[in-house]
Protein backbone atom coordinates (compact mmCIF):
# COMPACT_ATOMS: atom_id res chain seq x y z
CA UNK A 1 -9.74 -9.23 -22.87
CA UNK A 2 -9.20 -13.11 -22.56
CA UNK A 3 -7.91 -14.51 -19.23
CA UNK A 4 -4.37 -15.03 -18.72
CA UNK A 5 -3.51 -12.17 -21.50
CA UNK A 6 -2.16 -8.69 -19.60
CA UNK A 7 -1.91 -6.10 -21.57
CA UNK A 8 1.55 -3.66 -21.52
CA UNK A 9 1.68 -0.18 -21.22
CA UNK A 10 5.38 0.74 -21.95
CA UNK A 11 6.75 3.97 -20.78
CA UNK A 12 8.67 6.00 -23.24
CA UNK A 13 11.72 8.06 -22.02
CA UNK A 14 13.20 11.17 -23.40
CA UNK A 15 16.50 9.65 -25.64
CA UNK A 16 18.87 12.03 -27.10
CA UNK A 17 19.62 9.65 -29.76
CA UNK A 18 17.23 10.65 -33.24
CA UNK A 19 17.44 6.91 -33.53
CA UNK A 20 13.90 5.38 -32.72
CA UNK A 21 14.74 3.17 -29.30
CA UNK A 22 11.52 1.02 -28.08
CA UNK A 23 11.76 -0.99 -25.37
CA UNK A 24 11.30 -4.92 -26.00
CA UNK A 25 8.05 -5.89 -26.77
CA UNK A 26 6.52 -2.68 -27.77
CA UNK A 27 4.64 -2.74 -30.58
CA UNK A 28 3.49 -6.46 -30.46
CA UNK A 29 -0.57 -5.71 -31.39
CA UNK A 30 0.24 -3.07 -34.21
CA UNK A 31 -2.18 -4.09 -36.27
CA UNK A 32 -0.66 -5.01 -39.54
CA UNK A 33 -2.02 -3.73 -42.72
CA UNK A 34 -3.11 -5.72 -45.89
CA UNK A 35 -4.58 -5.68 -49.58
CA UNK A 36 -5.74 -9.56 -49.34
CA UNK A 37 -6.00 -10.33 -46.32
CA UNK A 38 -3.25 -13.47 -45.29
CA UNK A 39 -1.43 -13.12 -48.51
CA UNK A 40 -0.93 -9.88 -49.65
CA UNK A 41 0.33 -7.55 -46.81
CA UNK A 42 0.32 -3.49 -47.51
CA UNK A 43 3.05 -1.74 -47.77
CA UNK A 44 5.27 -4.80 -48.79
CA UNK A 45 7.32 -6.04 -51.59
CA UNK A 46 6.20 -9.46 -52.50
CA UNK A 47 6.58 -11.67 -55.76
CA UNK A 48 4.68 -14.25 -57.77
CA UNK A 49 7.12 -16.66 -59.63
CA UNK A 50 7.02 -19.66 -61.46
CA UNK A 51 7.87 -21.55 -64.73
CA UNK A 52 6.89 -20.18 -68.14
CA UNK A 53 2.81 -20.79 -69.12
CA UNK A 54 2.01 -21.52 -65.22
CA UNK A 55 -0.87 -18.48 -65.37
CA UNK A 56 0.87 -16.28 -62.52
CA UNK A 57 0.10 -13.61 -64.72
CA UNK A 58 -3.54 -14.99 -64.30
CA UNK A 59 -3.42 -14.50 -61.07
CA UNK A 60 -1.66 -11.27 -60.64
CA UNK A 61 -4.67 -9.44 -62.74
CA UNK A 62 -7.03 -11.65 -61.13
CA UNK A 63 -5.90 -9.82 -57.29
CA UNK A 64 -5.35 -6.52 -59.36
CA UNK A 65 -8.54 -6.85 -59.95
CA UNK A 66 -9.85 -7.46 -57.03
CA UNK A 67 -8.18 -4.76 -55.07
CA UNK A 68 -9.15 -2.25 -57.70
CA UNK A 69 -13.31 -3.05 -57.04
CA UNK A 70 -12.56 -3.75 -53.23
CA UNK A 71 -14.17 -7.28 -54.11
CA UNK A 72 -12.93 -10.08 -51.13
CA UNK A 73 -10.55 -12.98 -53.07
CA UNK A 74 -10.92 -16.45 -52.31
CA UNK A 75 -13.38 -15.53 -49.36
CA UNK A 76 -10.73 -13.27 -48.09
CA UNK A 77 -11.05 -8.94 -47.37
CA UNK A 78 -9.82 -6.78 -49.26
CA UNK A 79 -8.10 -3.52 -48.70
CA UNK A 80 -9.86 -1.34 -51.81
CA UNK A 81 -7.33 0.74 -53.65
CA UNK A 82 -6.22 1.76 -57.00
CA UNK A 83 -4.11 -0.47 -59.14
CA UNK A 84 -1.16 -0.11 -61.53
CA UNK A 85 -0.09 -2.52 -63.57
CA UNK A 86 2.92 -2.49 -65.52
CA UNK A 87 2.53 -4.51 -68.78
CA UNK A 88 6.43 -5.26 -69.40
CA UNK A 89 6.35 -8.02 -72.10
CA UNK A 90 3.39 -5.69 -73.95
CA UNK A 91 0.90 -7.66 -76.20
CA UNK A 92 -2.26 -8.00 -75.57
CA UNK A 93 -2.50 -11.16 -73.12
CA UNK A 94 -3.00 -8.64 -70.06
CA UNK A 95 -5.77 -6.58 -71.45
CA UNK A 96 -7.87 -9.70 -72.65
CA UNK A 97 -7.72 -11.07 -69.34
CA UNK A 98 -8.93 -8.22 -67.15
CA UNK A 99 -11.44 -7.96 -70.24
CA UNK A 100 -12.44 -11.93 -68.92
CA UNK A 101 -12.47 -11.10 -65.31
CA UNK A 102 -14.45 -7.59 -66.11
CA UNK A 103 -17.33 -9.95 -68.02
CA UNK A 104 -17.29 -13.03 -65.26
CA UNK A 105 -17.56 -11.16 -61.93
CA UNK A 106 -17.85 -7.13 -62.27
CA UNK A 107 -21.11 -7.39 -64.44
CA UNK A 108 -19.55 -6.22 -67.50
CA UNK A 109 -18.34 -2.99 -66.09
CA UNK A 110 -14.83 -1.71 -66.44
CA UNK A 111 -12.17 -2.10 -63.67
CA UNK A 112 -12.04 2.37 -63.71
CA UNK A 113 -8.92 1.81 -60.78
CA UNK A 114 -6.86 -0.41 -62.47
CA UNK A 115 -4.27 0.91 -64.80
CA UNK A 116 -1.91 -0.44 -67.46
CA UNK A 117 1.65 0.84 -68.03
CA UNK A 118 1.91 -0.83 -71.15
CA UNK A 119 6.11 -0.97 -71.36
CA UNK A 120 8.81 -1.61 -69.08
CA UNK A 121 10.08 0.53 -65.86
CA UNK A 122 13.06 0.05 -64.30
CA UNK A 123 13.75 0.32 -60.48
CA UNK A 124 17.38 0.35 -60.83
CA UNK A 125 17.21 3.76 -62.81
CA UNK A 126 15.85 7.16 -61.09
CA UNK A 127 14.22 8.54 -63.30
CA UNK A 128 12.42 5.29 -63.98
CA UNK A 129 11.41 5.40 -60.42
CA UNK A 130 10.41 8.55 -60.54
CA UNK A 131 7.84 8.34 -63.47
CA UNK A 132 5.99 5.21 -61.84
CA UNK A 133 6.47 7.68 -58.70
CA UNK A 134 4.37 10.34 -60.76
CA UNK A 135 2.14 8.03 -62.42
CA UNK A 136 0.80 6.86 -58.50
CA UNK A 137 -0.06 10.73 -58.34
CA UNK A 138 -1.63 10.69 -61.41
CA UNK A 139 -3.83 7.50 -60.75
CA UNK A 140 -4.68 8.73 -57.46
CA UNK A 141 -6.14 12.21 -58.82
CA UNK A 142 -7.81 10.61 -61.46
CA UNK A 143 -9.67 8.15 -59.21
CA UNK A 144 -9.63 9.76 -55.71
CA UNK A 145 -8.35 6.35 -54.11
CA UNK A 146 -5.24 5.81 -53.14
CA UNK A 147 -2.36 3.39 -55.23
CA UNK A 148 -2.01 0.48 -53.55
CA UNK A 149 -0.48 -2.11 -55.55
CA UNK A 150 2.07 -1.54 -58.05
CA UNK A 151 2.64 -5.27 -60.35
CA UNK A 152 5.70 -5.37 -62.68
CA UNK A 153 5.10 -8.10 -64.71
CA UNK A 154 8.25 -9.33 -65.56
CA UNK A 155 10.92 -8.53 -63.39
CA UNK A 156 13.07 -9.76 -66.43
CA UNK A 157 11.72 -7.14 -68.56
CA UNK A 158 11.95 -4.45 -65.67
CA UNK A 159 15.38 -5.64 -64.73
CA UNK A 160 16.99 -3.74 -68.32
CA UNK A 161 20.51 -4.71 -69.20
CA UNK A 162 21.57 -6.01 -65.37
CA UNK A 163 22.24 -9.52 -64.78
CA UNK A 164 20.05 -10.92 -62.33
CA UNK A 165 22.29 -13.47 -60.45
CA UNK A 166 24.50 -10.34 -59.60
CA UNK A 167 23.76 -9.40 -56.09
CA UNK A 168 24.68 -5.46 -56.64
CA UNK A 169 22.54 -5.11 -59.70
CA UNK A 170 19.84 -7.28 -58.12
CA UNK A 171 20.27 -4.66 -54.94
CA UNK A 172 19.71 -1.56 -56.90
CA UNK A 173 16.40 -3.19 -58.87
CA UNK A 174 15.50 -3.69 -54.46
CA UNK A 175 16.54 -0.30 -54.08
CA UNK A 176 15.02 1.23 -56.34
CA UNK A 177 11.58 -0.54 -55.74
CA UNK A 178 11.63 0.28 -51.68
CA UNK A 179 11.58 3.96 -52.55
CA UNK A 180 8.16 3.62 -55.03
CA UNK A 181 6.89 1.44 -52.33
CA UNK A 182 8.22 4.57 -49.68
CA UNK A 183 7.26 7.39 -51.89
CA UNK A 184 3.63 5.95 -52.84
CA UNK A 185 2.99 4.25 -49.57
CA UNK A 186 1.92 0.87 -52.39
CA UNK A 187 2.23 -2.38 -52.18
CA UNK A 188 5.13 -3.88 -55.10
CA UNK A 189 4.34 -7.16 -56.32
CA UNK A 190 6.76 -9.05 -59.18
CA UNK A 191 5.52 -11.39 -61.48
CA UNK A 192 9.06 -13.46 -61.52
CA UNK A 193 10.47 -16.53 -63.52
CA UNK A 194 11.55 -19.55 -62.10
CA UNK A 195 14.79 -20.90 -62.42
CA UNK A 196 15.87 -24.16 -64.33
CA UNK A 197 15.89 -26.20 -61.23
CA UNK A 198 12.23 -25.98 -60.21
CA UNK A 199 12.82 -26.73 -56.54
CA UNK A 200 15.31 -24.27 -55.60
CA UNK A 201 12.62 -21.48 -56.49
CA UNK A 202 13.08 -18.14 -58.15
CA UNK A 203 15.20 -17.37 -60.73
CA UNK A 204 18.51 -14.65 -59.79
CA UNK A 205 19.99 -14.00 -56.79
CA UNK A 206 18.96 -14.78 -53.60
CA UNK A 207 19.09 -11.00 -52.30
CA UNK A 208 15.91 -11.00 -54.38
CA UNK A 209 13.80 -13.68 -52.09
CA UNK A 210 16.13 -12.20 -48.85
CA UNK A 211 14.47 -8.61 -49.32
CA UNK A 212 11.05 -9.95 -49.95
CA UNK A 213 7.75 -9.78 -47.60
CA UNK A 214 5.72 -12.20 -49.15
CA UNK A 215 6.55 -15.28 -51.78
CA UNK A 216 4.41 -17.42 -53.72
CA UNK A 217 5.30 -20.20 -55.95
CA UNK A 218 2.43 -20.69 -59.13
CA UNK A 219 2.61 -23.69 -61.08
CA UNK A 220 0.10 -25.71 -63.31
CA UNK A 221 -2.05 -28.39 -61.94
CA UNK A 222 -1.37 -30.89 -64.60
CA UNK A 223 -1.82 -30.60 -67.76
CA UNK A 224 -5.46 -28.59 -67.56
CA UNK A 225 -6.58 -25.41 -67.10
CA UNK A 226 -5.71 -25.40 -63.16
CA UNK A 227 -3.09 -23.99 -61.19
CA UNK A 228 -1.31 -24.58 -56.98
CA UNK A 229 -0.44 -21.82 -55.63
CA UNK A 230 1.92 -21.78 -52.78
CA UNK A 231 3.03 -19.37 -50.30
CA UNK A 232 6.63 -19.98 -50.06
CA UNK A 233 7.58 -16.72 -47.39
CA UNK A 234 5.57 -15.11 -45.08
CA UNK A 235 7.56 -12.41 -43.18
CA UNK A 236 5.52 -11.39 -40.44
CA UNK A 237 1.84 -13.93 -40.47
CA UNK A 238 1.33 -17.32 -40.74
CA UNK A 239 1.60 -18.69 -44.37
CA UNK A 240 -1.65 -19.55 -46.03
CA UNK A 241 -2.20 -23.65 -47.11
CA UNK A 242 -1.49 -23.80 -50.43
CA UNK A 243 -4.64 -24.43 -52.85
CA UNK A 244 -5.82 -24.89 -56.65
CA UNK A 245 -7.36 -22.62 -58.53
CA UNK A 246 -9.66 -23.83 -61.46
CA UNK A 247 -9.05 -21.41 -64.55
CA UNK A 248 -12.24 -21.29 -67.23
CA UNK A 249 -12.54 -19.66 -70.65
CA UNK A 250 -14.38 -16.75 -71.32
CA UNK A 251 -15.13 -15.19 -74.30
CA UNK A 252 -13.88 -11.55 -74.92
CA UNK A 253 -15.63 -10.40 -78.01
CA UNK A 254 -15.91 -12.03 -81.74
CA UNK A 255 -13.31 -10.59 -84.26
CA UNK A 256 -14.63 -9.62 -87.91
CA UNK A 257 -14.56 -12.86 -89.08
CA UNK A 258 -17.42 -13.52 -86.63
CA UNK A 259 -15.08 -16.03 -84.51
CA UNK A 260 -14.81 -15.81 -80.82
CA UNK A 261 -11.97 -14.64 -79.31
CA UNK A 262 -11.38 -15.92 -75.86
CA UNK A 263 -8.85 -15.72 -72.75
CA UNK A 264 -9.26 -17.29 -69.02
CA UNK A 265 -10.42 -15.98 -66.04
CA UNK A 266 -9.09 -17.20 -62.74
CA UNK A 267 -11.74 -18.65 -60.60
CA UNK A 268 -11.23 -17.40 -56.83
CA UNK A 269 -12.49 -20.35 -55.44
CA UNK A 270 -9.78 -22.45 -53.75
CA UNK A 271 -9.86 -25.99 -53.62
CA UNK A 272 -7.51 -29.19 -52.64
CA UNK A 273 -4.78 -29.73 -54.92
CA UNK A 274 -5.66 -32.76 -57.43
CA UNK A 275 -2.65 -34.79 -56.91
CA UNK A 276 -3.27 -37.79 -58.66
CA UNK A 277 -3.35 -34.90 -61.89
CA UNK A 278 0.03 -34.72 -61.59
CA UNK A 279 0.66 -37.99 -62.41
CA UNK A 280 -2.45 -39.34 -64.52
CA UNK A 281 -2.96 -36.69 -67.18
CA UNK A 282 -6.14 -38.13 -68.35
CA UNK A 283 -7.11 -35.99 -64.85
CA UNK A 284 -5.76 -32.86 -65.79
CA UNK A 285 -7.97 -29.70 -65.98
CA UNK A 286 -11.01 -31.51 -64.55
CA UNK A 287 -12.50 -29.19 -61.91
CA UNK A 288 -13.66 -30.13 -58.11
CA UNK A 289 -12.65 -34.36 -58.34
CA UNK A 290 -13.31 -35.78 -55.23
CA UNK A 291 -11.28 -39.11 -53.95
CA UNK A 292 -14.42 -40.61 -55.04
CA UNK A 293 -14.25 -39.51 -58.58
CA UNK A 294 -10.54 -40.64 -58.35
CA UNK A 295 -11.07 -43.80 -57.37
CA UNK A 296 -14.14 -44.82 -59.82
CA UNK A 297 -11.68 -43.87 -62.47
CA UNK A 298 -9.03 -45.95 -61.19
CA UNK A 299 -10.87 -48.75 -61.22
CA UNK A 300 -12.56 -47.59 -64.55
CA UNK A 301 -8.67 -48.24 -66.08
CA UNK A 302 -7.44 -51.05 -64.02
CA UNK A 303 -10.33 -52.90 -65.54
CA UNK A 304 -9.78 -52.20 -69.24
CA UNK A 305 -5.95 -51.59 -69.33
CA UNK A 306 -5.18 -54.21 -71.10
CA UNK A 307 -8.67 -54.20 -72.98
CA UNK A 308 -10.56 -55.79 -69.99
CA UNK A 309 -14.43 -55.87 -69.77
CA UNK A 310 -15.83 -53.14 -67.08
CA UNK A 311 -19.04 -52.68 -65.91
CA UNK A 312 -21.31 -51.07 -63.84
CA UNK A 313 -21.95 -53.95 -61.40
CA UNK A 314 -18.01 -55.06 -61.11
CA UNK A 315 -17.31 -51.00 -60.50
CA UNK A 316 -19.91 -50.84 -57.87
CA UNK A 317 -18.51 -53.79 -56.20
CA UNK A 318 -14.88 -52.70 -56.62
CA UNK A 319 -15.52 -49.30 -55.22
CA UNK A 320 -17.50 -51.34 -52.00
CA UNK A 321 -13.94 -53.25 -51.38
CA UNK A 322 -12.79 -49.98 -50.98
CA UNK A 323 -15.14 -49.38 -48.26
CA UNK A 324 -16.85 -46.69 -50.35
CA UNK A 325 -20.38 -46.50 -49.80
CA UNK A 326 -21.66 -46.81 -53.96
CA UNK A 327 -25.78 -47.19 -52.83
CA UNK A 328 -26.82 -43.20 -53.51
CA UNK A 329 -23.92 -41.28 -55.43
CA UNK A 330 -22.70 -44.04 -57.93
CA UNK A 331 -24.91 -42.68 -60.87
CA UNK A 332 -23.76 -38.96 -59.92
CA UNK A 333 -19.89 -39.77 -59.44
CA UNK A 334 -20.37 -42.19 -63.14
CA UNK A 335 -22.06 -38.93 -64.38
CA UNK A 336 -18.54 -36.98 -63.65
CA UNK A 337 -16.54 -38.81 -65.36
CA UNK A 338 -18.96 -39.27 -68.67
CA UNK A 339 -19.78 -35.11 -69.04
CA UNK A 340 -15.75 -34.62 -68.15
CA UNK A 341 -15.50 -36.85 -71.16
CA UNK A 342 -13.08 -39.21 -69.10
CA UNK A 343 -15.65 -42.36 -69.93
CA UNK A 344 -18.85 -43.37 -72.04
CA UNK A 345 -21.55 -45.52 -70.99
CA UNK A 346 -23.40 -47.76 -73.05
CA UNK A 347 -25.84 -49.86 -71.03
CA UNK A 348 -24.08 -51.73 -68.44
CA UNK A 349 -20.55 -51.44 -70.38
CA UNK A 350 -18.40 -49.05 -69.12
CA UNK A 351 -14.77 -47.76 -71.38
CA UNK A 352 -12.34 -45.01 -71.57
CA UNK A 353 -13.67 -42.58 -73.87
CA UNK A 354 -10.19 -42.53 -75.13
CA UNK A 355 -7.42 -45.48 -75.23
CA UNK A 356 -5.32 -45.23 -72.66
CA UNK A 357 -2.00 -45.01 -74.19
CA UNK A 358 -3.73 -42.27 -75.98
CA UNK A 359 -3.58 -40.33 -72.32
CA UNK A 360 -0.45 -40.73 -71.57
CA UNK A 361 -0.29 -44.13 -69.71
């Protein structure tokens, strides 16, 4: 025990009340339960949401997935359990991209606990709830592990005829999720939309985001292949620093015509967010920049912006007024930017390997 910490030892009287009185601080080190450890608690209702084509769905299978084989995300543990996924827009986007994940980090080998409900439920209806109630038993005799996440991936397509912005339909979809979450003793996470107005976050009524235990806001890094994730509520832990997450293509099989047919698998490694991507898409989708990277490339296009000669020498000596030390890494941090296909070198010349008005500028 550390110094200056003393431990409590409350005494519990006989009530006559069946209500469940505790006296103040009691309870303080329950230890509190999780699938990922510092984002995902267990037994909680969380949600991903973000705009349309921001990969959430990406990274919903991607922590399916890594619940089902018990395999730590992001260097974080994992609570092993079975997995249900609920496939509410259909198609075959979902199935692909476990496929991806399956071939980049479980050998090859099927996902056996992760399972696909490959249509919409709906929470607001009983006997919806009661089927995804059923269909935890079933997964858990088939694999001998318990259910611990449940995804329903869209909460449009799970929300049926209701209107979302309507607090009493919005509070039976709650509802009707907090007794599979009771019932199965899973986890219920919502792959959600965003609304028009990016900054006030999720789409629908705010009961939604009220009844939630967890919140995290996806969006794309740019214009690449990269996305920011963003915890946006953390009920009862500290929120984790929000991150990117590089996403890379992976080939699923080749069709009959002998062509490839690929999806993207979410790469669990986090790294800082690439601002300056946000703003220069000529940056977008380029894995692990440093500032160094950055600013070589910003002095790459100050230079020939308006068609200006650049080389080698001048960017080693620009890059020095920065107070960046260019005698060891200069070749490696050029090197970047030419297999990135930002620049080509030819000799001492250094240019854009495409115009820069053709980037956006």
């Amino acid at each position: 025990m550390k110094p200056g910490i003393i431990p409590i030892n409350h005494q519990h009287p006989a009530f006559t009340t069946s209500l469940p009185l505790r006296r103040g601080s009691d309870g303080y080190d329950t230890r509190q339960d999780y699938l990922i450890k510092g984002y995902l608690p267990s037994h909680s209702l969380s949600s991903i949401y973000g705009p349309s084509g921001s990969y959430k769905s990406f990274l919903a299978v991607s922590w399916a997935c890594h619940i089902a084989t018990g395999k730590p995300w992001a260097e974080r543990r994992v609570n092993q359990g079975a997995v249900i996924y609920v496939v509410g827009e259909g198609g075959i986007g979902v199935p692909r991209r476990i496929r991806a994940w399956e071939q980049t980090l479980n050998g090859g080998s099927p996902v056996d606990a992760l399972f696909r409900v490959d249509c919409p439920v709906f929470p607001a209806s009983p006997e919806s709830v009661q089927q995804v109630i059923q269909a935890a038993a079933d997964v858990e005799q088939e694999t001998g592990m318990p259910v611990r996440l449940i995804i329903l991936d869209t909460l449009a397509r799970c929300f049926g005829g209701s209107d979302e912005n309507a607090a009493k339909d919005m509070g039976a979809f709650i509802q009707g999720c907090d007794t599979i979450k009771a019932v199965t003793q899973a986890s219920v996470l919502i792959v959600h939309h965003s609304g028009k107005d990016q900054e006030r976050g999720a789409r629908g009524s705010s009961a939604f985001q009220a009844a939630l235990d967890a919140e995290f806001n996806v969006r794309r890094e740019g214009d690449g292949n990269a996305l920011v994730l963003s915890c946006t509520k953390m009920k009862d832990a500290e929120e984790p620093s929000a991150a990117a997450y590089d996403l890379n293509p992976v080939t699923v099989y080749v069709d009959e015509d002998g062509e490839p047919v690929e999806s993207l698998v979410l790469c669990d490694r986090p790294r800082e967010i690439n601002t300056v991507a946000q703003t220069d898409p000529a940056l977008a989708g380029i894995p692990y920049l440093t500032a160094n990277h950055i600013a070589l490339w910003q002095c790459i296009r100050g230079r020939t912006v308006n068609d200006g000669v650049c080389t080698k020498s001048q960017l080693r000596q620009d890059l020095r007024t920065l107070g960046l030390n260019v005698d060891k890494k200069f070749t490696r941090w050029l090197d970047k930017l030419v297999n990135a296909g930002l620049v080509t070198v030819s000799g001492e010349t250094v240019l854009p390997a495409i115009p820069l008005e053709e980037r956006g500028e």
